[in-house]
N, C-alpha and C. Protein backbone atom coordinates (compact mmCIF):
# COMPACT_ATOMS: atom_id res chain seq x y z
N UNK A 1 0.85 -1.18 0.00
CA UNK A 1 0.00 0.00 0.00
C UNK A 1 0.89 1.24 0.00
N UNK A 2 0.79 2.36 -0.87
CA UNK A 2 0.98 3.38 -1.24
C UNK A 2 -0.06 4.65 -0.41
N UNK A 3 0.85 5.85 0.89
CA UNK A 3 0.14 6.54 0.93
C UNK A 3 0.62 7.61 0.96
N UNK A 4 0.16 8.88 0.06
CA UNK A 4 1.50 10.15 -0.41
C UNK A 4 0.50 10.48 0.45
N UNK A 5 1.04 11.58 1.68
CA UNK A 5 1.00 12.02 2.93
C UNK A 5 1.64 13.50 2.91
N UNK A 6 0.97 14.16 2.43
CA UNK A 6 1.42 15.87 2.83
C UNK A 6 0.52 17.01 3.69
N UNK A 7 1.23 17.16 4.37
CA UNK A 7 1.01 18.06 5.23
C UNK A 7 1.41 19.81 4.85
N UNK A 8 0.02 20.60 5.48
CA UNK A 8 -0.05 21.59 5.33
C UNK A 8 -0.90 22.39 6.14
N UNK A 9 -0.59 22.42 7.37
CA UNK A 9 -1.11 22.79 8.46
C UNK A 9 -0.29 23.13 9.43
N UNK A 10 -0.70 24.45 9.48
CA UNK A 10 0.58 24.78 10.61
C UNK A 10 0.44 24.33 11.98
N UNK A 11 -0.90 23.78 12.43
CA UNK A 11 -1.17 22.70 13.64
C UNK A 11 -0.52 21.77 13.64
N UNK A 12 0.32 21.34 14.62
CA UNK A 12 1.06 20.38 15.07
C UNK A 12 0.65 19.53 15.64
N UNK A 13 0.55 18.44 15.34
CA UNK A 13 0.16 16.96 16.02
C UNK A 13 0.92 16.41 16.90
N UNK A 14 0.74 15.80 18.30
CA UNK A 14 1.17 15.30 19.04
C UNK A 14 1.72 13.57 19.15
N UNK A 15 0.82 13.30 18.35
CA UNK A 15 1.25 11.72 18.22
C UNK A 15 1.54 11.87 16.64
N UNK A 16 1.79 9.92 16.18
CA UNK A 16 2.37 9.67 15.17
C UNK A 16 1.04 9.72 14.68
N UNK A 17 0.86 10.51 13.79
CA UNK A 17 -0.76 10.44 12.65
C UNK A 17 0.06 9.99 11.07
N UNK A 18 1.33 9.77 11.09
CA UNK A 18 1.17 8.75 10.03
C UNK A 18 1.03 7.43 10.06
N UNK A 19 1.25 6.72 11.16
CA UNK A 19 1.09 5.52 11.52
C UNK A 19 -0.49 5.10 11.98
N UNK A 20 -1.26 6.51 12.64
CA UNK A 20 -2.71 5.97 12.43
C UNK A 20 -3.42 5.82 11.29
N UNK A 21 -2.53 6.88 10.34
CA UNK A 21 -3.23 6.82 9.26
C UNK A 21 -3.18 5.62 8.60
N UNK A 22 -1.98 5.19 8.14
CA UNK A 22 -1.77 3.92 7.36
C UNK A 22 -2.47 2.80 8.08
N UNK A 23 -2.80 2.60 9.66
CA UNK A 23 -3.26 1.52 10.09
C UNK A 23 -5.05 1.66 10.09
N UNK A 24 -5.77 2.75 9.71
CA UNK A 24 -6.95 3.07 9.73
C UNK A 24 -7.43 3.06 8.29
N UNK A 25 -6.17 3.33 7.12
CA UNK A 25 -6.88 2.85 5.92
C UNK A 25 -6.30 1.45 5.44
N UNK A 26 -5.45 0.57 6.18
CA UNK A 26 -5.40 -0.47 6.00
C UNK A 26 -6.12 -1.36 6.57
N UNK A 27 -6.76 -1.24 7.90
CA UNK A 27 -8.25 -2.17 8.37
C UNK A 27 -9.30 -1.56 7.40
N UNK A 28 -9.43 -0.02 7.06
CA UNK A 28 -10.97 0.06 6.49
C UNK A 28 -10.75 -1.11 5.05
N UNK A 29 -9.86 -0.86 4.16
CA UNK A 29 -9.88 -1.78 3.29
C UNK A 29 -10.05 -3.27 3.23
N UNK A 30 -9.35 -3.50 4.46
CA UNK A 30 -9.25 -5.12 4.62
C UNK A 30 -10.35 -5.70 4.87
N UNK A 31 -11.24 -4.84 5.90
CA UNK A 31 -12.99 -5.11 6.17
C UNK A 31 -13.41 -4.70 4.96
N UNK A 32 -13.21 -4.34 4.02
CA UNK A 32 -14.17 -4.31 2.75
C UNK A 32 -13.81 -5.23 1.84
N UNK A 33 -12.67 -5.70 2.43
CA UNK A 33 -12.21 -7.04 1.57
C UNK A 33 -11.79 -6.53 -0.16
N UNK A 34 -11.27 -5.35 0.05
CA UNK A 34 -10.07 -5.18 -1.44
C UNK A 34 -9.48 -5.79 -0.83
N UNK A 35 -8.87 -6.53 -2.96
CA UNK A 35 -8.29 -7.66 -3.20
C UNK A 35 -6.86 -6.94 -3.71
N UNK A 36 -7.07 -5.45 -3.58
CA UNK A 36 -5.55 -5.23 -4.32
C UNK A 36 -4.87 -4.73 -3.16
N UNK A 37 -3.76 -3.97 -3.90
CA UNK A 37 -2.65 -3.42 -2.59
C UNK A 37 -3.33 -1.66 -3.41
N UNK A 38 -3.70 -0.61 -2.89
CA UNK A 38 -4.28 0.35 -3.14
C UNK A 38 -3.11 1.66 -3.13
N UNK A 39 -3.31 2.54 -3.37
CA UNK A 39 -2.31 3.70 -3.40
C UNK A 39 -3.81 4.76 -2.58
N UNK A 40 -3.11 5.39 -2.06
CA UNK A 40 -4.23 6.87 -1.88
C UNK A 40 -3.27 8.08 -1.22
N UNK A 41 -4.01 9.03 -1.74
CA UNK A 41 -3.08 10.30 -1.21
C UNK A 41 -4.05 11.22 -0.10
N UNK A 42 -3.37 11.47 1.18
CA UNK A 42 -3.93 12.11 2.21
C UNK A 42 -3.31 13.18 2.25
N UNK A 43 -4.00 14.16 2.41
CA UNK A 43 -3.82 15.85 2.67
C UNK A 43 -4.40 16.30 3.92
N UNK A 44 -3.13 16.57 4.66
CA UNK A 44 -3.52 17.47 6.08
C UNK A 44 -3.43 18.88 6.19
N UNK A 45 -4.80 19.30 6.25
CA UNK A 45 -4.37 20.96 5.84
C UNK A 45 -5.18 21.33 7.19
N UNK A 46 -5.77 22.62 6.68
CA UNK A 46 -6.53 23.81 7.84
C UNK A 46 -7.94 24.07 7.09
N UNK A 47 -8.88 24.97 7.71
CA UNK A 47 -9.95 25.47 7.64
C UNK A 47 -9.96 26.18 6.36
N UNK A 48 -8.66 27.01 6.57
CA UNK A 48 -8.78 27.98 4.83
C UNK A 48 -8.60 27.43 3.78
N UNK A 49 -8.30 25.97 3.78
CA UNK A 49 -7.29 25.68 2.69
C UNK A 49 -8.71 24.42 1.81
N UNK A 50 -8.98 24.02 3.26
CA UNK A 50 -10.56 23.02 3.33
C UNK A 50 -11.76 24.09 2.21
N UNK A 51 -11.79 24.98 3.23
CA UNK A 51 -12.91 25.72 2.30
C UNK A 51 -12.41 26.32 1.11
N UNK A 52 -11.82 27.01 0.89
CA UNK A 52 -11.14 26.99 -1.13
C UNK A 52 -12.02 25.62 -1.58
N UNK A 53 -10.98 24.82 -0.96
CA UNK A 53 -11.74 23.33 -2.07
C UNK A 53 -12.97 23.02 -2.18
N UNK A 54 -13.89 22.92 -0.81
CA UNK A 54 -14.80 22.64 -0.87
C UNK A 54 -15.98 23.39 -1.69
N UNK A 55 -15.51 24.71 -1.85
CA UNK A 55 -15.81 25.67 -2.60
C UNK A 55 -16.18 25.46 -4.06
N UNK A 56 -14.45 25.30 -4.28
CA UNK A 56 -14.61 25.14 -6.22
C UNK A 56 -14.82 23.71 -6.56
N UNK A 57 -14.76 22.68 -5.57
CA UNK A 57 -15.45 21.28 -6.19
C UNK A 57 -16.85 20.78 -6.00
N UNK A 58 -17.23 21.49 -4.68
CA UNK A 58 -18.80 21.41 -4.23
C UNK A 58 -19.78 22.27 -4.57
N UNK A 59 -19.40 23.04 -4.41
CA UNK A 59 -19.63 24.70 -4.35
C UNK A 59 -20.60 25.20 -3.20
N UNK A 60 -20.05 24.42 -1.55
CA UNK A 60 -20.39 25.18 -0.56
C UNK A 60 -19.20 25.83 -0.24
N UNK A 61 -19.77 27.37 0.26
CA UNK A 61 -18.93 27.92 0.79
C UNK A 61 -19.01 28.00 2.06
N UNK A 62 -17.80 26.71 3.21
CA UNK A 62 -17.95 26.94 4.27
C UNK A 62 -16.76 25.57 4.31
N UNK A 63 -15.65 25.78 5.40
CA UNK A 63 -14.89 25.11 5.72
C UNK A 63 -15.76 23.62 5.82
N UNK A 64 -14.81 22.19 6.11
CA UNK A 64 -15.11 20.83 6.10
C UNK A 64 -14.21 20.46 7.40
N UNK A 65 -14.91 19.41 7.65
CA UNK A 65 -13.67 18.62 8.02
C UNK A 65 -13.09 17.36 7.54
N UNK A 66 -13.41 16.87 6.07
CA UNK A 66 -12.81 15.96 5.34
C UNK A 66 -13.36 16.20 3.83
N UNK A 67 -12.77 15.92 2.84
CA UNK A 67 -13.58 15.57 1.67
C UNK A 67 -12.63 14.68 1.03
N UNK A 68 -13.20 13.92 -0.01
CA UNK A 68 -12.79 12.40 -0.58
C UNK A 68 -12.78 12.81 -1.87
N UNK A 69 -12.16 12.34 -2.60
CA UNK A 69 -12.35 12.63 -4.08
C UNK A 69 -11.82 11.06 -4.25
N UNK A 70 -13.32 10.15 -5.07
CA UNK A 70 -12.55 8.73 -5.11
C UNK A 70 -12.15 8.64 -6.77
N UNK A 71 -11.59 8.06 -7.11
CA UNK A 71 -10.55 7.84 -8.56
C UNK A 71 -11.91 6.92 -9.09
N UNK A 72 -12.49 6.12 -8.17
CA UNK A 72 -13.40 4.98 -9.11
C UNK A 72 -14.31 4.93 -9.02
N UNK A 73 -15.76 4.93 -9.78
CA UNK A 73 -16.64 5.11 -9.56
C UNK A 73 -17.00 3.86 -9.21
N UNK A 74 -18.22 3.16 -8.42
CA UNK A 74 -18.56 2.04 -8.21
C UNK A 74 -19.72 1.73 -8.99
N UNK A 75 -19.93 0.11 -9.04
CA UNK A 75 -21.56 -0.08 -9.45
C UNK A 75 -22.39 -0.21 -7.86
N UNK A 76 -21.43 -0.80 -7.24
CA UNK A 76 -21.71 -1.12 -5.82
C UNK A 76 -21.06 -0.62 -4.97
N UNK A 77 -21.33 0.05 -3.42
CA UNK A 77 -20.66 -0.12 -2.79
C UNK A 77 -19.48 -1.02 -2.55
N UNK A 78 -17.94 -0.95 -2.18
CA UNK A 78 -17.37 -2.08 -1.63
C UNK A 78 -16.93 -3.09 -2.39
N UNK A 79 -17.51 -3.40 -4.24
CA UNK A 79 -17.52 -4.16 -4.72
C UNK A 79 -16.45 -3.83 -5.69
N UNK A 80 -15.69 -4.70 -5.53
CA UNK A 80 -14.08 -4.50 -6.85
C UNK A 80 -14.23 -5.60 -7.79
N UNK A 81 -15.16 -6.10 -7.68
CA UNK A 81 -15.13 -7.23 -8.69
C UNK A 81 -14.63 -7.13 -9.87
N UNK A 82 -15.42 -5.74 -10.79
CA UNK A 82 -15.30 -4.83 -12.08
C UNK A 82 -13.94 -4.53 -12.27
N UNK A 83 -13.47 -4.36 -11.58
CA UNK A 83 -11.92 -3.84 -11.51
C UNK A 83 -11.04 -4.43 -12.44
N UNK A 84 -10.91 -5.98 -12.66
CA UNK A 84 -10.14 -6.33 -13.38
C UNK A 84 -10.66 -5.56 -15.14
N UNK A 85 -11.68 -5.22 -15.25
CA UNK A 85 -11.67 -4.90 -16.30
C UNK A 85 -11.22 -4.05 -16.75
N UNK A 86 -10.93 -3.15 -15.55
CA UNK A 86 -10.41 -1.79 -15.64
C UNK A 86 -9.23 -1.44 -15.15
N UNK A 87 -8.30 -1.80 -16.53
CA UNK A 87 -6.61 -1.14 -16.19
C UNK A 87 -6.31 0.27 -15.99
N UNK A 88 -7.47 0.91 -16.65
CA UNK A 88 -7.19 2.65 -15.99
C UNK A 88 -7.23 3.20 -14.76
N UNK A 89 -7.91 2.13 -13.61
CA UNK A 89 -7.92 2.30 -12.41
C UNK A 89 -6.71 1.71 -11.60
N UNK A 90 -5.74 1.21 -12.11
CA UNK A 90 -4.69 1.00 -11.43
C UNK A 90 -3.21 1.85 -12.00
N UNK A 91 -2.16 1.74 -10.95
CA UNK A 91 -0.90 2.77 -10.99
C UNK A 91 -0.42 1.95 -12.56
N UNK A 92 0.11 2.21 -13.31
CA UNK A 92 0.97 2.00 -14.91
C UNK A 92 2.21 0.73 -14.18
N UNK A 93 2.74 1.87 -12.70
CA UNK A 93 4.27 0.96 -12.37
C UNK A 93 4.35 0.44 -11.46
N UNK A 94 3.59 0.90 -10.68
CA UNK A 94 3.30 -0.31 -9.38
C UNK A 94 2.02 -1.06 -8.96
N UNK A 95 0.60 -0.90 -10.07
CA UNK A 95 -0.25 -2.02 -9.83
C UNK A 95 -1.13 -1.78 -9.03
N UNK A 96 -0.74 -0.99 -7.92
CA UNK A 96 -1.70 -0.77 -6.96
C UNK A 96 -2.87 0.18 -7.83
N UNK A 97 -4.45 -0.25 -7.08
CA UNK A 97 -5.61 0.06 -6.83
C UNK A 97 -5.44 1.74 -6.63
N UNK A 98 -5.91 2.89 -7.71
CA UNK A 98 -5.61 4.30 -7.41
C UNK A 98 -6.81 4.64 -6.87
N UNK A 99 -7.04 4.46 -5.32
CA UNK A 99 -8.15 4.73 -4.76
C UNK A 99 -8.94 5.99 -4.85
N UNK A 100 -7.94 6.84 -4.29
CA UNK A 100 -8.21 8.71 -4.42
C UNK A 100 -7.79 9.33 -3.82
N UNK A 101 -8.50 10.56 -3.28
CA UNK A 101 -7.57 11.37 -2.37
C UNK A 101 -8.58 11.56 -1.31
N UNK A 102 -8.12 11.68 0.29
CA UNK A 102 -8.34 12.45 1.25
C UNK A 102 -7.60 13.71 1.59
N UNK A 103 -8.68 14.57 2.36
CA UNK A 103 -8.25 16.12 2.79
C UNK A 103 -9.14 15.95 3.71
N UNK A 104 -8.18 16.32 4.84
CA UNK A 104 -8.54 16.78 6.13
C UNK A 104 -8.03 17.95 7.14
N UNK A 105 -9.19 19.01 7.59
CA UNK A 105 -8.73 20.00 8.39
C UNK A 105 -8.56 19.24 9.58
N UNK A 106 -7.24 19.56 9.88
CA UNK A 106 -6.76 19.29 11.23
C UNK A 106 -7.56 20.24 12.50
N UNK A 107 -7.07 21.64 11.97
CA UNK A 107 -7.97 22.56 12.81
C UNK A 107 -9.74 21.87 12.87
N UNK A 108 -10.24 21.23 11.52
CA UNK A 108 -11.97 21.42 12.58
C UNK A 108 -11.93 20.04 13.23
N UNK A 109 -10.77 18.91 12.86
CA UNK A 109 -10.89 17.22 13.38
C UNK A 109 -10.57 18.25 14.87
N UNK A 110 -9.62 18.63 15.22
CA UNK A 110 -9.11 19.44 16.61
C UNK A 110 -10.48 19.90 17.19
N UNK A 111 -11.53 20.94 16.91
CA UNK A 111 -12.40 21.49 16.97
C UNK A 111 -13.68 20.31 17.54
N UNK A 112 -13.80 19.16 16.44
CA UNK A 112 -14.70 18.06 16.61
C UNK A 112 -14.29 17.39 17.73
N UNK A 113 -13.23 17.29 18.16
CA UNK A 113 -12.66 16.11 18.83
C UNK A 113 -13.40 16.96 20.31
N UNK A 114 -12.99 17.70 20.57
CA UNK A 114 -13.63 18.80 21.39
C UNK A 114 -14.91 18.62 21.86
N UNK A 115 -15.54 19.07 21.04
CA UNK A 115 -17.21 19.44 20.57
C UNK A 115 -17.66 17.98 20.87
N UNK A 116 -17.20 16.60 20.62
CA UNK A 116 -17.51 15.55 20.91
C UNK A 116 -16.79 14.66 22.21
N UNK A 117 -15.67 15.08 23.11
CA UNK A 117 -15.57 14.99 24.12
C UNK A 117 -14.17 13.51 23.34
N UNK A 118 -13.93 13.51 22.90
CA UNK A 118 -12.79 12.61 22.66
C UNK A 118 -11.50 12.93 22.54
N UNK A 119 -10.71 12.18 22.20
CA UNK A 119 -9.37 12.57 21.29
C UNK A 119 -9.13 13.26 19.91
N UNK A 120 -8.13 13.65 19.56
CA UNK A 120 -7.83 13.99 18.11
C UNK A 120 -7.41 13.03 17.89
N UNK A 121 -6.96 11.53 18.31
CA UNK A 121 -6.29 10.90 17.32
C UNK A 121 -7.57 9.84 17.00
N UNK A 122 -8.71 10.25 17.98
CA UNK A 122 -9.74 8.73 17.31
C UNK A 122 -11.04 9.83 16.71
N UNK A 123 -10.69 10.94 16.51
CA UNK A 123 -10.97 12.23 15.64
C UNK A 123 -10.80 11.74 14.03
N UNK A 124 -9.14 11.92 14.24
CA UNK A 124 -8.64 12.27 12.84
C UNK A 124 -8.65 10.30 12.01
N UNK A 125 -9.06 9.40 13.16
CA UNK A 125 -9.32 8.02 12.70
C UNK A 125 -10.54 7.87 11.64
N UNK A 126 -11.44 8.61 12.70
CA UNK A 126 -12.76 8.35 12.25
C UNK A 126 -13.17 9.21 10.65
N UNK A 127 -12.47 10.33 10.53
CA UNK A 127 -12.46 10.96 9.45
C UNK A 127 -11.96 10.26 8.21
N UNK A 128 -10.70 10.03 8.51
CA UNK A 128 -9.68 8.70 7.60
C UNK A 128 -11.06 7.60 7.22
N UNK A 129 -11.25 6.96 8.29
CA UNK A 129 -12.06 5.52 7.90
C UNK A 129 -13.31 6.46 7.14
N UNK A 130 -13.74 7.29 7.41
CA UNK A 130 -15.26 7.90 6.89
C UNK A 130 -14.86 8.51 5.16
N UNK A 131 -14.11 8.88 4.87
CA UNK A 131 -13.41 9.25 3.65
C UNK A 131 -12.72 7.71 3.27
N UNK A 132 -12.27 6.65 3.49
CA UNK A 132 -11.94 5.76 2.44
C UNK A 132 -13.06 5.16 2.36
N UNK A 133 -14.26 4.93 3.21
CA UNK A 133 -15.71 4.28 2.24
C UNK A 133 -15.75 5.08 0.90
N UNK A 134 -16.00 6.10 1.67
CA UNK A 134 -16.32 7.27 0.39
C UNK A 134 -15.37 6.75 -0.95
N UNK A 135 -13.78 6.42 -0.70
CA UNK A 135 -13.05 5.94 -1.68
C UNK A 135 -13.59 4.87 -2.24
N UNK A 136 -14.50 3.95 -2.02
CA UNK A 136 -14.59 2.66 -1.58
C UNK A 136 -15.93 2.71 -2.30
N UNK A 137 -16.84 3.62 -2.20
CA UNK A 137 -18.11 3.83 -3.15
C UNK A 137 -19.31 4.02 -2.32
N UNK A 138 -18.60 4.14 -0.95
CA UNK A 138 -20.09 4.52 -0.03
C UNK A 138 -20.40 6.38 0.02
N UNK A 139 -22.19 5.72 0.52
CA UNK A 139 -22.13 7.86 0.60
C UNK A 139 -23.31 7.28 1.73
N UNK A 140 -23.67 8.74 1.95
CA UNK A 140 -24.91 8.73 2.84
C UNK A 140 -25.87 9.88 2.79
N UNK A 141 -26.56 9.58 1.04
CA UNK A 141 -26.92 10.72 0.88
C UNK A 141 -28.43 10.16 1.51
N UNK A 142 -28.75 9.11 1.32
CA UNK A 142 -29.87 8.41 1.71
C UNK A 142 -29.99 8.24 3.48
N UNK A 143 -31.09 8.14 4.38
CA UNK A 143 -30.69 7.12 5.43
C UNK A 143 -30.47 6.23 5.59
N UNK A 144 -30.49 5.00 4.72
CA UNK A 144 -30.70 3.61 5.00
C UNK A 144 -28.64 3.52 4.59
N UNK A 145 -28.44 4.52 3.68
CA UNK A 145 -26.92 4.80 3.59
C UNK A 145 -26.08 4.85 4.50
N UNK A 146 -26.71 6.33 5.02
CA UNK A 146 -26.03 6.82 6.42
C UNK A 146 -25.77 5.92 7.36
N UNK A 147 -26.61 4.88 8.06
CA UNK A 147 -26.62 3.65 8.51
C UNK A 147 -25.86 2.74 8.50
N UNK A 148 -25.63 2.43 7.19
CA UNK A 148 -24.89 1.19 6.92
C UNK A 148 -23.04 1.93 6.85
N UNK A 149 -22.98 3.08 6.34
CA UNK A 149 -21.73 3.85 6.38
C UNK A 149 -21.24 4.04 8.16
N UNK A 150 -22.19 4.44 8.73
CA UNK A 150 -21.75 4.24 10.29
C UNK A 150 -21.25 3.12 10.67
N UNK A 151 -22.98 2.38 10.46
CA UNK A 151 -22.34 0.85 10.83
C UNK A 151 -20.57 0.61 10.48
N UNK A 152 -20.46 0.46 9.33
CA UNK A 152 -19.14 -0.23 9.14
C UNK A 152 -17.54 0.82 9.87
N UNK A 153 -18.40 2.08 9.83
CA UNK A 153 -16.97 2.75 10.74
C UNK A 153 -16.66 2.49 11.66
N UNK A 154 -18.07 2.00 12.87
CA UNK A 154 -17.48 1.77 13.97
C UNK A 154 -17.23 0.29 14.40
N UNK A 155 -17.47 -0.81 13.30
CA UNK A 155 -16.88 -1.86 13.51
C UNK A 155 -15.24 -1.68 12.80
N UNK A 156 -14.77 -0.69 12.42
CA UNK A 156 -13.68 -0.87 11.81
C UNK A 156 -12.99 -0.28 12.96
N UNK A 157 -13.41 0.59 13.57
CA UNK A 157 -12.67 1.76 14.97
C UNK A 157 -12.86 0.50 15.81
N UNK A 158 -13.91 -0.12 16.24
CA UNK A 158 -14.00 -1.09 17.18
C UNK A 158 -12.70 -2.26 17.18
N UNK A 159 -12.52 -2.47 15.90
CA UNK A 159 -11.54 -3.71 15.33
C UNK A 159 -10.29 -2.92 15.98
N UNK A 160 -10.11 -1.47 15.69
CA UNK A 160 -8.73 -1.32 16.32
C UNK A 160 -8.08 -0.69 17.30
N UNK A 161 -9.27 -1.14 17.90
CA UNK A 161 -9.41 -0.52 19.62
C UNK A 161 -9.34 1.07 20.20
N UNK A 162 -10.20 1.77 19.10
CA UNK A 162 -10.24 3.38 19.00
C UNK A 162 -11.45 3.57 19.11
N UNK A 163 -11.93 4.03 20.30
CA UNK A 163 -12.93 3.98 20.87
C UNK A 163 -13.33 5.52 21.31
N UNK A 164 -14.62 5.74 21.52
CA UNK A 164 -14.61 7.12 21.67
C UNK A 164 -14.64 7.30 23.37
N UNK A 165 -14.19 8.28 23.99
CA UNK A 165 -13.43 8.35 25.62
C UNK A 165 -14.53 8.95 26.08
């Protein structure tokens, strides 16, 4: 697994958030049962940098605290079956699965973590795992969505003992 990891936030993190990261999108995948080795690129930014984007790709104007941009469209949730058909969805030189990208404000995961009485690091987990469904082909624009997208976050946080305090 491939994860280009740049940072751009002048908030400083206290623990290792590259090591949660890689271990929070390597259980979300493994519970969805991809069959490949995946690439994805995570962006740690701020509030100003969140809302620009969310701006010119959504077109709300108002900071986030994550957005996903997935590389593949699905027929199904979760389902890679299709995949082999599709060599444009994988890297040319290393094979891996080009999942997509995450962006996350550190400042509002900081803010949430707060506002919800937990940590930043089972904050900035839950964001990670909630953005690779999204990679993955889930949404929750529906309820019966929203549901089943929870469901599987917090058996994936549950699996790795990140629990909310």
């Amino acid at each position: 697994m491939t994860i280009q990891l740049e940072w751009e936030s002048m908030d400083k993190l206290e623990f290792d958030y590259e090591e949660l990261i890689k271990q929070v999108i390597s259980a979300s995948l493994e519970e969805e049962g991809c069959p490949y080795e995946a690439e994805v690129s995570v962006v740690l930014t701020d509030n100003e940098e969140i809302h620009q984007v969310n701006k010119e790709f959504r077109g709300i104007d108002r900071a986030t605290d994550v957005l996903s941009f997935p590389m593949v469209e699905y027929e199904m949730p979760g389902n890679f079956d299709f995949l082999e058909e599709r060599p444009d969805c994988f890297h040319p030189e290393t094979g891996e699965l080009l999942l997509g990208d995450i962006m996350v404000s550190i400042e509002r995961a900081r803010e949430q973590a707060e506002e919800y009485g937990h940590s930043l690091e089972r904050e900035l987990a839950f964001l990670i795992t909630h953005s690779v469904l999204h990679l993955c082909g889930y949404d929750h624009m529906e309820e019966e969505e929203r549901l089943a997208m929870e469901k599987k976050q917090r058996l994936i946080l549950d699996k790795l003992g990140i629990k909310r305090e």
